[in-house]
C-alpha atoms as a PDB file:
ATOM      1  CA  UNK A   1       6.132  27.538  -3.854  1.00  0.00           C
ATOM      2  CA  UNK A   2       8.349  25.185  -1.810  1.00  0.00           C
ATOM      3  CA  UNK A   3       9.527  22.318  -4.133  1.00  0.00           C
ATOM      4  CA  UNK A   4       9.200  18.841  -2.461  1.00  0.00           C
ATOM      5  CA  UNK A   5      12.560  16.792  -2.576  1.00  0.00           C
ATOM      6  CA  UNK A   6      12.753  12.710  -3.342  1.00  0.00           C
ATOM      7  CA  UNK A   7      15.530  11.015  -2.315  1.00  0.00           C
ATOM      8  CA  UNK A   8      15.747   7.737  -4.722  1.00  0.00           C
ATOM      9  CA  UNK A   9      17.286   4.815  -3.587  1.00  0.00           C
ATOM     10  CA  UNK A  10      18.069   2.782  -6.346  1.00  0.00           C
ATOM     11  CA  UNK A  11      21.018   0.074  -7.632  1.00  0.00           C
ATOM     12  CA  UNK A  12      19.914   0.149 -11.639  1.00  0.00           C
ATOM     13  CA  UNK A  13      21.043   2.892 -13.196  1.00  0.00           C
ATOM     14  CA  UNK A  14      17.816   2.838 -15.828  1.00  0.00           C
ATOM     15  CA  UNK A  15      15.074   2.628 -13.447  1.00  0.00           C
ATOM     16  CA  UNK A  16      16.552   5.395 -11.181  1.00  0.00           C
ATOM     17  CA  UNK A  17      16.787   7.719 -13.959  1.00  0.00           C
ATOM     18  CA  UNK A  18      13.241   6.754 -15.125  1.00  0.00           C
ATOM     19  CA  UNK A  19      11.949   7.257 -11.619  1.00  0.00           C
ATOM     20  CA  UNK A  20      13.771  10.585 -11.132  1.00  0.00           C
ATOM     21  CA  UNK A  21      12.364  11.695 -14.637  1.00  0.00           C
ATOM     22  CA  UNK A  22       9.013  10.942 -13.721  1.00  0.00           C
ATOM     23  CA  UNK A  23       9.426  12.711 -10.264  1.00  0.00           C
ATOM     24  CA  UNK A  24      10.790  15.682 -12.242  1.00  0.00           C
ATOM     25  CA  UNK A  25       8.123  15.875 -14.699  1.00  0.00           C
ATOM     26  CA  UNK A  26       5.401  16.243 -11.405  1.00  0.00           C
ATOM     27  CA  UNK A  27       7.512  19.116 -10.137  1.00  0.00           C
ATOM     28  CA  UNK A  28       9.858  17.762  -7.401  1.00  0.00           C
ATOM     29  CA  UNK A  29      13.532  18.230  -7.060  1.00  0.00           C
ATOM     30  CA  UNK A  30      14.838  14.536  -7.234  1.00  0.00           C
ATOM     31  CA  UNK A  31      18.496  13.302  -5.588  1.00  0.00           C
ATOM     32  CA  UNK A  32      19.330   9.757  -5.961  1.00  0.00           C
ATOM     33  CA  UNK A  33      22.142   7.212  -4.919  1.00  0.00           C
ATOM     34  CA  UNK A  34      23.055   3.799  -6.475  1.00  0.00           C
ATOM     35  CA  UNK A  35      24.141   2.590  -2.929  1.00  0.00           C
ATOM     36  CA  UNK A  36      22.793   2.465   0.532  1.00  0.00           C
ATOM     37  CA  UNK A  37      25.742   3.349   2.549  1.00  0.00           C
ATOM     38  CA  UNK A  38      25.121   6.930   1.460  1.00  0.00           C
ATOM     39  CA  UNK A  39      21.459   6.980   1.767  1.00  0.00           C
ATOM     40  CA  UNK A  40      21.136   7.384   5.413  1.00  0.00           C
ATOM     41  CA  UNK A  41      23.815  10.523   5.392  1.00  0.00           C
ATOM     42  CA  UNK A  42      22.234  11.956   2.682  1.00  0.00           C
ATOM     43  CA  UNK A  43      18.874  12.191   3.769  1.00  0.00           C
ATOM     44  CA  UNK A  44      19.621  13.430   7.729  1.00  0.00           C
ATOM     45  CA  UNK A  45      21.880  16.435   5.308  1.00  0.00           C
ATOM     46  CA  UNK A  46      18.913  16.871   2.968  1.00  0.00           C
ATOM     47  CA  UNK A  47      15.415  16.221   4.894  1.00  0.00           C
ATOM     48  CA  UNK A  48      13.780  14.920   1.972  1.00  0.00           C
ATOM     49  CA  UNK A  49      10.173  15.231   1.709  1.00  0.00           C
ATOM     50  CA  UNK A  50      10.130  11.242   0.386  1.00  0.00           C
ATOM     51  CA  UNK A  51      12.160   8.596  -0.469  1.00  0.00           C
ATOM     52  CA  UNK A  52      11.777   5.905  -3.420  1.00  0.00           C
ATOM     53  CA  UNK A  53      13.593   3.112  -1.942  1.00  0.00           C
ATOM     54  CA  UNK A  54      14.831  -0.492  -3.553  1.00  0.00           C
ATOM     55  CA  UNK A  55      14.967  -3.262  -1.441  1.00  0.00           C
ATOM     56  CA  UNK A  56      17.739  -5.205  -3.519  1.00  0.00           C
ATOM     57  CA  UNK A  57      20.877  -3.508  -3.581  1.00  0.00           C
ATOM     58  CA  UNK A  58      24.342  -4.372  -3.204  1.00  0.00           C
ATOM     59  CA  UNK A  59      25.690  -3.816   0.297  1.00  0.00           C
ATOM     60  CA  UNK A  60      22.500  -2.784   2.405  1.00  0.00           C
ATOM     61  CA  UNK A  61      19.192  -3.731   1.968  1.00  0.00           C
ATOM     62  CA  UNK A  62      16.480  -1.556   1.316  1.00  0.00           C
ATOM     63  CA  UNK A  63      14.437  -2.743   4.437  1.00  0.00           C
ATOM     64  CA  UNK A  64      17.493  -2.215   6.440  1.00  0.00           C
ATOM     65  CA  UNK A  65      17.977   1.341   5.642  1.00  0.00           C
ATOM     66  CA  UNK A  66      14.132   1.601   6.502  1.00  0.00           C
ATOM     67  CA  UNK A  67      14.709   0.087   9.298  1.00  0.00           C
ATOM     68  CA  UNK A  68      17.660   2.304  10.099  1.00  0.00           C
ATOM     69  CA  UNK A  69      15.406   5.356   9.075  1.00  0.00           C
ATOM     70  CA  UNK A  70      12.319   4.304  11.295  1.00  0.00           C
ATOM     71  CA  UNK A  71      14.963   4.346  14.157  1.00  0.00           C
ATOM     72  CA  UNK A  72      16.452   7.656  13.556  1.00  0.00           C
ATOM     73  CA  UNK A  73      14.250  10.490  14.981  1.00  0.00           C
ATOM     74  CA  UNK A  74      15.227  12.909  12.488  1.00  0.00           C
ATOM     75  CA  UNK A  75      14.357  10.452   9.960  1.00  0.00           C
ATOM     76  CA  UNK A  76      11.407   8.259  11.243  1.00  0.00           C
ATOM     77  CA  UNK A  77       8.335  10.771   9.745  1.00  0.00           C
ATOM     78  CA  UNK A  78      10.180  10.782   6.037  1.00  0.00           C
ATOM     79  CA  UNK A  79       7.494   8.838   4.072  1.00  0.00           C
ATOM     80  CA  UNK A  80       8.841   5.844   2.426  1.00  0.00           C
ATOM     81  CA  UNK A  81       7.668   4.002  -1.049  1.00  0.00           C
ATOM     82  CA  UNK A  82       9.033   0.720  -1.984  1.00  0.00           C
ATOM     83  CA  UNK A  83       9.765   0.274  -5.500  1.00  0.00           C
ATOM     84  CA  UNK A  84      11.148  -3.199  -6.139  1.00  0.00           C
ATOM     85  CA  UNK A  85      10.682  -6.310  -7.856  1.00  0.00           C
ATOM     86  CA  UNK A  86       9.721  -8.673  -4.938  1.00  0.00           C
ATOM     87  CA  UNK A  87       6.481  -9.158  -5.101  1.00  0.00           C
ATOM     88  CA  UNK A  88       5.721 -11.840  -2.842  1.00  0.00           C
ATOM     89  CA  UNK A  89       2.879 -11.251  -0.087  1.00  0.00           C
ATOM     90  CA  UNK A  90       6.128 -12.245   2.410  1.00  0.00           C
ATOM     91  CA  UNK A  91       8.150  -9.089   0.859  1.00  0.00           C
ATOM     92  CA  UNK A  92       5.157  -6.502   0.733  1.00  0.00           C
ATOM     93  CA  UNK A  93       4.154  -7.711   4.497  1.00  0.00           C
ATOM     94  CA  UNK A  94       8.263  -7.309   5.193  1.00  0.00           C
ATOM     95  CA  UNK A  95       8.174  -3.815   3.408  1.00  0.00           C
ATOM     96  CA  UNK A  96       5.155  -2.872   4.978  1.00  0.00           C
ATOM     97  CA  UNK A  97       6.125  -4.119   8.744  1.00  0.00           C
ATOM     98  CA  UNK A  98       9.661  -2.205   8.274  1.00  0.00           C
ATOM     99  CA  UNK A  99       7.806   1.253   8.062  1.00  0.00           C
ATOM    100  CA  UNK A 100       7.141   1.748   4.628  1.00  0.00           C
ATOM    101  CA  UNK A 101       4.552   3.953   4.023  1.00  0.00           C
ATOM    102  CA  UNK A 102       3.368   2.056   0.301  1.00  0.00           C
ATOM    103  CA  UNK A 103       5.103  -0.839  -1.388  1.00  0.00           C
ATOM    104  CA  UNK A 104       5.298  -0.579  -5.583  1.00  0.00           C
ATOM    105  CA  UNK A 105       6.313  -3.391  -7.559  1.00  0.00           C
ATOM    106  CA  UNK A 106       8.301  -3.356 -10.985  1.00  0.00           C
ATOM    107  CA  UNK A 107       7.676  -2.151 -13.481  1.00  0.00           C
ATOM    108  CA  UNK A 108       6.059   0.844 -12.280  1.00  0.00           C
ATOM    109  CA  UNK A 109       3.958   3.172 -14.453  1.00  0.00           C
ATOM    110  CA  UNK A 110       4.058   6.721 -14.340  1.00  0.00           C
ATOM    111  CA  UNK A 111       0.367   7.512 -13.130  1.00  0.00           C
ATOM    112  CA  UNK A 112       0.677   4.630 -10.390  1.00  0.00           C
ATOM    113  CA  UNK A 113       4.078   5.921  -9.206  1.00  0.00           C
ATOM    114  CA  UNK A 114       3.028   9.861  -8.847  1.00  0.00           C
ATOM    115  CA  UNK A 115      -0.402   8.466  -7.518  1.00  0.00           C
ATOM    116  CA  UNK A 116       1.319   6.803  -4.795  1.00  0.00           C
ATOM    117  CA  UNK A 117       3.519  10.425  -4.238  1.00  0.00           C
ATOM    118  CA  UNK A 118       0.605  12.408  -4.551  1.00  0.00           C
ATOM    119  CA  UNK A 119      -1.266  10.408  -2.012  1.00  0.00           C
ATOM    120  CA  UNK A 120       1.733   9.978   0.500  1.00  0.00           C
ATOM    121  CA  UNK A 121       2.362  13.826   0.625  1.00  0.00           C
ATOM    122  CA  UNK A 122      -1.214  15.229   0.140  1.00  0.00           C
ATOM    123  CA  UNK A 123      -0.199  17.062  -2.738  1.00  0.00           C
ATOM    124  CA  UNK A 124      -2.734  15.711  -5.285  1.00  0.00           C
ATOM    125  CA  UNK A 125      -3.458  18.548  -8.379  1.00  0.00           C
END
């Protein structure tokens, strides 16, 4: 069986580990980064199959690197979720408008997180 990859994309240490545990525990292979300059590099060298993306981080904003993403050819079909703490109906309609294919607000549960996976890549058990 191919394992699915998810890129995360997240500033806080905790919740990226959290995320990639619960991404390990539903049988992906999980790769993260703390910072967005990497992000873009890492997924046109890895093709991941998704990408758990913050919006607030330090130097580039999630919804840029979306942005960037939607642009790039090689990157515009990655499916993107949005896990962040802005949960404003301006900052999902943002999220949403920028490409992203569902938008997640902390805290996330488990079940809601690999629901929103499952659903994104068809890969529902």
């Amino acid at each position: 069986m191919n394992q699915k990859t998810v890129l995360i994309v997240e500033d806080e240490e905790d919740a990226a580990e959290l995320f990639a545990e619960m991404m390990r525990i539903s049988g992906f292979r999980v790769i993260k980064t703390s910072k967005s300059a990497p992000a873009i590099s890492m997924m046109t060298a890895d093709k991941p199959d998704l990408v758990l993306l913050d919006i607030m981080m330090p130097e580039v904003s999630g919804l840029e690197i979306l942005r960037q993403m939607r642009r790039d050819p090689d990157l515009a079909q990655i499916p993107v979720i949005i896990v962040t703490a802005k949960s404003m109906p301006a900052d999902i309609k943002n999220g949403m408008e920028a490409g992203a294919s569902s938008y997640l607000t902390k805290p996330v549960g488990f079940q809601e997180l690999r629901d929103a996976v499952e659903r994104i890549l068809g890969t529902a058990s």
